[in-house]
PDB file of N, CA and C in Angstrom:
ATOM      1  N   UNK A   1       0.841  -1.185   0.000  1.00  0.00           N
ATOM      2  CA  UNK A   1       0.000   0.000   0.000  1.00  0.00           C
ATOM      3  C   UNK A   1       0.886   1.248   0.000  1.00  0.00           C
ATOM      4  N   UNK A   2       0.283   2.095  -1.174  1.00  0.00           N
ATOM      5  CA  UNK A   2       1.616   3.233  -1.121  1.00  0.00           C
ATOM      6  C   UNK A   2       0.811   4.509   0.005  1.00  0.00           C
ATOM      7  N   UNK A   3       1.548   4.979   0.613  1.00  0.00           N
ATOM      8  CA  UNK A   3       0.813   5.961   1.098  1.00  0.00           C
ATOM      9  C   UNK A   3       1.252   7.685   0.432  1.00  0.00           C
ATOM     10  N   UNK A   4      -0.087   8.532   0.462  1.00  0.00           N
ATOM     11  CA  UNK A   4       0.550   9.724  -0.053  1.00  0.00           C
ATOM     12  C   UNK A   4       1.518  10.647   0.593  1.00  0.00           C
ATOM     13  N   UNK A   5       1.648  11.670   0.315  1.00  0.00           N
ATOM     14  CA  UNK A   5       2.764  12.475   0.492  1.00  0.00           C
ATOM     15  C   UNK A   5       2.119  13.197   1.921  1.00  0.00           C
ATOM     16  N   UNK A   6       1.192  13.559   1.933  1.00  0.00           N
ATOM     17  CA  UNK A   6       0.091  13.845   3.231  1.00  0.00           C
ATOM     18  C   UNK A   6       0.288  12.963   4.589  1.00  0.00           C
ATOM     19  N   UNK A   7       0.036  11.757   3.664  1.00  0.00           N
ATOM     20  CA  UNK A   7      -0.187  11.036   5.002  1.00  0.00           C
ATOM     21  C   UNK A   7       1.562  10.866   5.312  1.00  0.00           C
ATOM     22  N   UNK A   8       2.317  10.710   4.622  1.00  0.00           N
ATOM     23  CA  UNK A   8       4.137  10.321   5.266  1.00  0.00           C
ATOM     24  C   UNK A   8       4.096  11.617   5.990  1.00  0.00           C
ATOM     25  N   UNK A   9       4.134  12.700   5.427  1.00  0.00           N
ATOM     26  CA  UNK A   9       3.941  13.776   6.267  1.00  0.00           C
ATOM     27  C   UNK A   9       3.457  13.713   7.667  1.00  0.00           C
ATOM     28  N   UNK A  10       2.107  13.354   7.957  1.00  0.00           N
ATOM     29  CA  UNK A  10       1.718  13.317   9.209  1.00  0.00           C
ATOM     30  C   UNK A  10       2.449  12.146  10.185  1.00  0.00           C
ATOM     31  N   UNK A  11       2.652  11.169   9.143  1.00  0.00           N
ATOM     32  CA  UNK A  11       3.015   9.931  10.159  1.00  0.00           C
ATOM     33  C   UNK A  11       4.807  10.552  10.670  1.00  0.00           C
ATOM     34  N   UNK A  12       5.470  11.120   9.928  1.00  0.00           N
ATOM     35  CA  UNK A  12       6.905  11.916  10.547  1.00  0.00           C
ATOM     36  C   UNK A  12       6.605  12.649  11.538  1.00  0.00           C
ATOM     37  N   UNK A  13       5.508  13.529  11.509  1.00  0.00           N
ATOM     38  CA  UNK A  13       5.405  14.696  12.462  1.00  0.00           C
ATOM     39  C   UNK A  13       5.167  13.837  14.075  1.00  0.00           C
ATOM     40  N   UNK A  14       4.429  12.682  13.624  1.00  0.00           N
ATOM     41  CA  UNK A  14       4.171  11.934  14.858  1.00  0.00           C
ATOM     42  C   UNK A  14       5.231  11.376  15.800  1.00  0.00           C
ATOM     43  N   UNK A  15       5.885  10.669  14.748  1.00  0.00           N
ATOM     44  CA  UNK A  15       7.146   9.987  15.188  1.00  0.00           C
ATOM     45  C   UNK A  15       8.270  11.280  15.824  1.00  0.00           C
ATOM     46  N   UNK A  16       7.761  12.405  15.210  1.00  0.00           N
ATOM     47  CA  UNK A  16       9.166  13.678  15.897  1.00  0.00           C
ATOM     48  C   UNK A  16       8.759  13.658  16.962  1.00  0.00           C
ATOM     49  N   UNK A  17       7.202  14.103  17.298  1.00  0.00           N
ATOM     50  CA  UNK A  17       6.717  14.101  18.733  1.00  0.00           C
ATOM     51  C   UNK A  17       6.630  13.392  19.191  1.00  0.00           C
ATOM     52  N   UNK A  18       6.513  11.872  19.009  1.00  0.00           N
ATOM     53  CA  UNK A  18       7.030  10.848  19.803  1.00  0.00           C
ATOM     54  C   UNK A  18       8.719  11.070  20.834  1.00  0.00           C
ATOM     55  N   UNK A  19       9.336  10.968  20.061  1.00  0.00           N
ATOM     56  CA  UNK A  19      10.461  11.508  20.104  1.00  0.00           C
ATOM     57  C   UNK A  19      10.681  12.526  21.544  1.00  0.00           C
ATOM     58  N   UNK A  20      10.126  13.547  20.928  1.00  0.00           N
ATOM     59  CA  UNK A  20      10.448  14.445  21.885  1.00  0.00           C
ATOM     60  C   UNK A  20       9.722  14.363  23.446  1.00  0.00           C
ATOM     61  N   UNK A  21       8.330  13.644  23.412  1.00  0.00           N
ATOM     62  CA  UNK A  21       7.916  13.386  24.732  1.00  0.00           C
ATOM     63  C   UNK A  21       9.087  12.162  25.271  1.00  0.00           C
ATOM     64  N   UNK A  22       9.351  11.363  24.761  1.00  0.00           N
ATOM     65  CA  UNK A  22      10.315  10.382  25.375  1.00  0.00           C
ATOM     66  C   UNK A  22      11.638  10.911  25.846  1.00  0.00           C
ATOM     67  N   UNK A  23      12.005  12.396  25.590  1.00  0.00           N
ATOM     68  CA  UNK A  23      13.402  12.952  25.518  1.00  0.00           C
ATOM     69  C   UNK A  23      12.782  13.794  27.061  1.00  0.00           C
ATOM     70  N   UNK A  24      11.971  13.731  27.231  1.00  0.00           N
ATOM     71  CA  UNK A  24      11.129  15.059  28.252  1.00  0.00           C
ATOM     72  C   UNK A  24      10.899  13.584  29.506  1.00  0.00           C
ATOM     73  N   UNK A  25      10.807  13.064  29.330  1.00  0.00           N
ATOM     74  CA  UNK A  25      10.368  11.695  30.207  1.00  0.00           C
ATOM     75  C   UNK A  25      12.161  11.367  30.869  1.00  0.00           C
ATOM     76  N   UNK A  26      12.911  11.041  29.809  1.00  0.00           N
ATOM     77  CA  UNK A  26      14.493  10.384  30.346  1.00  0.00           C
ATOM     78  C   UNK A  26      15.095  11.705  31.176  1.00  0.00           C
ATOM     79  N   UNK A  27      14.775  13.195  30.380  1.00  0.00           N
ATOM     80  CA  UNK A  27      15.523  14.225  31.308  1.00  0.00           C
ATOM     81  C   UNK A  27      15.214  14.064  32.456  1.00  0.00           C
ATOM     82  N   UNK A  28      13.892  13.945  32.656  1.00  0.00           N
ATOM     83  CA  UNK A  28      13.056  13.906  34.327  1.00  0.00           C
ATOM     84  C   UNK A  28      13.284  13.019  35.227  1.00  0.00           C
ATOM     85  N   UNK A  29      13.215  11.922  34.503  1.00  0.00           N
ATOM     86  CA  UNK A  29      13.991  10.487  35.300  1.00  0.00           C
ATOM     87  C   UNK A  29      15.387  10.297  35.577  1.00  0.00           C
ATOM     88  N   UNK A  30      15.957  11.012  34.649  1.00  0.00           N
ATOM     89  CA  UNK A  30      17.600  10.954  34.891  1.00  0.00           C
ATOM     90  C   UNK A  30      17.739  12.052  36.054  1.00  0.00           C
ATOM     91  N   UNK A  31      17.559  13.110  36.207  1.00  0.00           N
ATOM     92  CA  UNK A  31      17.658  14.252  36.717  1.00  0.00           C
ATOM     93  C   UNK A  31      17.126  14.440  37.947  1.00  0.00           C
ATOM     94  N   UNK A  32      15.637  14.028  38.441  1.00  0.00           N
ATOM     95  CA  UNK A  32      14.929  14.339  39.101  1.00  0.00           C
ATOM     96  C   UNK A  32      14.181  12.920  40.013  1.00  0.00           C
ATOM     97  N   UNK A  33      15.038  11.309  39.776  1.00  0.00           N
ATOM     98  CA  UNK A  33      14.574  10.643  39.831  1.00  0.00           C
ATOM     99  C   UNK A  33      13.892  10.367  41.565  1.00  0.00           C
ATOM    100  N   UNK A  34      13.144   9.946  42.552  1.00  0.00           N
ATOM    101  CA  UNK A  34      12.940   9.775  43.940  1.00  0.00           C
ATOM    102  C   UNK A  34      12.999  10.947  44.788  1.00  0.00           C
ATOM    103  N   UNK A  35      12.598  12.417  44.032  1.00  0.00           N
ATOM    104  CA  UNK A  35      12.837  13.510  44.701  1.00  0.00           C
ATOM    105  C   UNK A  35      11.541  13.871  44.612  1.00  0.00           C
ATOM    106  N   UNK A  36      11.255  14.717  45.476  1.00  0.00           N
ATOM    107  CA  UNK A  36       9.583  15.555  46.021  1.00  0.00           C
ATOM    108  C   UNK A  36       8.690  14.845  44.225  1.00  0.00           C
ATOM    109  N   UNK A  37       7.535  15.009  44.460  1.00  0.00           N
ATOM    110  CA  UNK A  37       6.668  14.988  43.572  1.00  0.00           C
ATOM    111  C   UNK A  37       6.595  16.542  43.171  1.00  0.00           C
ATOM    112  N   UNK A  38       6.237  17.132  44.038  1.00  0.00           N
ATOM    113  CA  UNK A  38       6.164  18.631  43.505  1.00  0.00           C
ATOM    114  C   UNK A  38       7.308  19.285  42.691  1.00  0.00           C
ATOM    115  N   UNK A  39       8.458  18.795  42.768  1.00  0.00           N
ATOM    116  CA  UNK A  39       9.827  18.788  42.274  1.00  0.00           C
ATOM    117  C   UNK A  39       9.585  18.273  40.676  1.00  0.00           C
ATOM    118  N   UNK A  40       9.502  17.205  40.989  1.00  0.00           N
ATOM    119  CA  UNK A  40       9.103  16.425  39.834  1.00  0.00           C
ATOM    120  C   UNK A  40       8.487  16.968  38.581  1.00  0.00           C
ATOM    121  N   UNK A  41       7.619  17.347  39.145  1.00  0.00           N
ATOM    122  CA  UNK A  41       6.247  18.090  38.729  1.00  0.00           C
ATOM    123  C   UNK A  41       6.955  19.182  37.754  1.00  0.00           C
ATOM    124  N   UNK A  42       7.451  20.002  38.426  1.00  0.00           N
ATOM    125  CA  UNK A  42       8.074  21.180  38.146  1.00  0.00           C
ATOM    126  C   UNK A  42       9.112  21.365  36.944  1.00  0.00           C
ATOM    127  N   UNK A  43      10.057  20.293  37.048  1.00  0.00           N
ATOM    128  CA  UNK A  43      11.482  19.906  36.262  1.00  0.00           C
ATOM    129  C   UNK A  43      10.266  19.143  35.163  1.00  0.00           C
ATOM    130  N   UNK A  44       9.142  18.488  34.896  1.00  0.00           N
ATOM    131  CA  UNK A  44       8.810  17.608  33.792  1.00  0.00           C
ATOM    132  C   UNK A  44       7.885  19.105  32.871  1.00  0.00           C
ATOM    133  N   UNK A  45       7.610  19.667  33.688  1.00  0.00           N
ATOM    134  CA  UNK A  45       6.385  21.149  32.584  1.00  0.00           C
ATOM    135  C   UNK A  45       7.864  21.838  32.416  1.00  0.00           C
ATOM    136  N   UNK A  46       8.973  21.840  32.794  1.00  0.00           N
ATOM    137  CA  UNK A  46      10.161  22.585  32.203  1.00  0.00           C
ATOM    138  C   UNK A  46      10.749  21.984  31.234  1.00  0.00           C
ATOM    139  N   UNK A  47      11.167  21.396  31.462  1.00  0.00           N
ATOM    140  CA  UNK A  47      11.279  19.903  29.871  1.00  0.00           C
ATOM    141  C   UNK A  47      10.486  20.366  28.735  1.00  0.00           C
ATOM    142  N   UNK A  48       9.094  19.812  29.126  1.00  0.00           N
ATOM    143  CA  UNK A  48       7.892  19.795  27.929  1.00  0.00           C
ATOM    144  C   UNK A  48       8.122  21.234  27.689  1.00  0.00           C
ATOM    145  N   UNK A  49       8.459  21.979  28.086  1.00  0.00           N
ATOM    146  CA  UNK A  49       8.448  23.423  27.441  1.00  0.00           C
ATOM    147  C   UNK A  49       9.472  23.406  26.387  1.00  0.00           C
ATOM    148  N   UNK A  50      10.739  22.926  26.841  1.00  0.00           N
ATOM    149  CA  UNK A  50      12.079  23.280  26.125  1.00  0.00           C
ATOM    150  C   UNK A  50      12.376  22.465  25.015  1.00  0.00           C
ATOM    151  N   UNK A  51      11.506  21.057  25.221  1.00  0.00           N
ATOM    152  CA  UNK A  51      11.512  20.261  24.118  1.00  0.00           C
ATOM    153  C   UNK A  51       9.935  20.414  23.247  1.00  0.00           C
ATOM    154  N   UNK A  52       9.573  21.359  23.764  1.00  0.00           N
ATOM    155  CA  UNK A  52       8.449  21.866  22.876  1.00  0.00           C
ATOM    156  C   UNK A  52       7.218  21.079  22.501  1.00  0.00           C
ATOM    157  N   UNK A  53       6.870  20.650  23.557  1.00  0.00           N
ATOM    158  CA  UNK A  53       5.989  18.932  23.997  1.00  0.00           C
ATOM    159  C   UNK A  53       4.728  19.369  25.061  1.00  0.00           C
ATOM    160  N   UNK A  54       3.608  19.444  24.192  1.00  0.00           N
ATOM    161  CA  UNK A  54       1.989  19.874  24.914  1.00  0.00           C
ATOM    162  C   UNK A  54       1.691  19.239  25.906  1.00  0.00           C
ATOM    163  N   UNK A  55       1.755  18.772  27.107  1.00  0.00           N
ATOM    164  CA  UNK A  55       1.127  17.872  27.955  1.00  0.00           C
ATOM    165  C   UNK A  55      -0.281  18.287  28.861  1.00  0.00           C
ATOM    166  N   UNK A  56      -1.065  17.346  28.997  1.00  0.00           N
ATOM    167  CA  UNK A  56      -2.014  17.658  29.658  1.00  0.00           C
ATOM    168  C   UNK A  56      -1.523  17.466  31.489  1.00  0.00           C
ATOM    169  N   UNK A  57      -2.556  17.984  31.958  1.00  0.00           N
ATOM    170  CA  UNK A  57      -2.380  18.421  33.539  1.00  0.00           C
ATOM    171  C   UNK A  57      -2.090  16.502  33.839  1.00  0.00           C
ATOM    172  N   UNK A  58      -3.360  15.729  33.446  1.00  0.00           N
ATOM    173  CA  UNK A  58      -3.100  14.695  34.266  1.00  0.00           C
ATOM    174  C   UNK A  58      -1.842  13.311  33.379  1.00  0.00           C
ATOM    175  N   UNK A  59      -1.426  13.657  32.383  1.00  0.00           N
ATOM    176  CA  UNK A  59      -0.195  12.830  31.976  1.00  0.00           C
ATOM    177  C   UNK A  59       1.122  13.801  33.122  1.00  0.00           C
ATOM    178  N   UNK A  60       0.930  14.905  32.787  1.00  0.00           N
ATOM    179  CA  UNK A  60       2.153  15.426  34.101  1.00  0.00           C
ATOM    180  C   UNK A  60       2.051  15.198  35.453  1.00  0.00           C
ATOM    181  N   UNK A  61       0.760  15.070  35.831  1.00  0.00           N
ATOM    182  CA  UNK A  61       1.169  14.279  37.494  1.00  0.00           C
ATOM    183  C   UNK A  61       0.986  12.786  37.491  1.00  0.00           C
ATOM    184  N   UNK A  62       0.865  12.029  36.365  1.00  0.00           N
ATOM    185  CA  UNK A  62       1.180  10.895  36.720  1.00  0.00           C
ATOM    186  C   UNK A  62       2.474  10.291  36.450  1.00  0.00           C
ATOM    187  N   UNK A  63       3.052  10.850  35.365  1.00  0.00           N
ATOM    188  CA  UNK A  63       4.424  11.139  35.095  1.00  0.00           C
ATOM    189  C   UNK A  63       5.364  11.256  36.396  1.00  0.00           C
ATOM    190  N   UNK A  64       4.926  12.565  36.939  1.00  0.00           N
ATOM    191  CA  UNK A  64       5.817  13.377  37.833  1.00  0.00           C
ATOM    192  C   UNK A  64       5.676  12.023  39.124  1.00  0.00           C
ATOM    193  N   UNK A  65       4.636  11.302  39.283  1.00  0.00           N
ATOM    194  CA  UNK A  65       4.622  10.554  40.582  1.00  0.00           C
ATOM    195  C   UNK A  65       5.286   9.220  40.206  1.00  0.00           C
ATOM    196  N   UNK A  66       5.210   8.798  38.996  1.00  0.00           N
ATOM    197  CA  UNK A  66       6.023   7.284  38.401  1.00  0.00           C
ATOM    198  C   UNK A  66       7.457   7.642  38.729  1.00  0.00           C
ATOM    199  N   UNK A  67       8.031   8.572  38.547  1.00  0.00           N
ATOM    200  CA  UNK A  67       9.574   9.485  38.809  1.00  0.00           C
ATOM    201  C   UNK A  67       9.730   9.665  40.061  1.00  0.00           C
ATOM    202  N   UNK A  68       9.299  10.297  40.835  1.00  0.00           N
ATOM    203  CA  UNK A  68       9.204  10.597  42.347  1.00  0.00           C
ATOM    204  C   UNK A  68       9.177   9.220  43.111  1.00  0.00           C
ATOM    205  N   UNK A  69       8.336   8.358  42.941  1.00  0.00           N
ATOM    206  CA  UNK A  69       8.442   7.538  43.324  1.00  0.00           C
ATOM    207  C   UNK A  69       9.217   6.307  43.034  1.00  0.00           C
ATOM    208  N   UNK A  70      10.155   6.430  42.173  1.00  0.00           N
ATOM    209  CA  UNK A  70      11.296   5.643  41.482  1.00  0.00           C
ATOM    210  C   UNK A  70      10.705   4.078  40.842  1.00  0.00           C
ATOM    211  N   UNK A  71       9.078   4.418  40.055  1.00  0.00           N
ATOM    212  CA  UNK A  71       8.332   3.509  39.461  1.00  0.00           C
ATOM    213  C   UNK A  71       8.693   3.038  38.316  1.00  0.00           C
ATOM    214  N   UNK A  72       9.518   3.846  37.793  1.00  0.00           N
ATOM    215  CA  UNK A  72       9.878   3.507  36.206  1.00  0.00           C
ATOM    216  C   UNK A  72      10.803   2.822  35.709  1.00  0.00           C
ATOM    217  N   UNK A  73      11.568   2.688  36.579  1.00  0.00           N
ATOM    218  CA  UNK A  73      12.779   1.615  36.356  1.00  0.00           C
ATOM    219  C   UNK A  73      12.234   0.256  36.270  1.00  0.00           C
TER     220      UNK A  73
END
């Protein structure tokens, strides 16, 4: 199945932002790993800013508490 030029288009843009939420996830965990939640919290909406990554309120505190609480390993 060939796909058009549209759709490769969208499916790249996905995979960049894939990308970049996973780059916003390792900074936080590397950086910030078993420290305050509110900490957490804080260092992961600074990330998503700098790597230019939309998050909603409740992917960032469940995020921020999988990290804080050293769940992700």
């Amino acid at each position: 199945m060939q796909r058009s030029a549209q759709e490769t288009t969208r499916l790249l843009h996905l995979v960049e932002e894939a990308a970049r939420i996973r780059m916003v996830w390792e900074e936080v965990a590397t950086t910030h790993c078993c420290q305050p939640s509110e900490e957490v919290k804080t260092a992961y909406t600074e990330a998503a800013d700098r790597w230019n990554v939309q998050l909603n309120e409740h992917t960032v505190r469940l995020s921020s508490a999988y990290i804080s609480g050293c769940d992700w390993e």
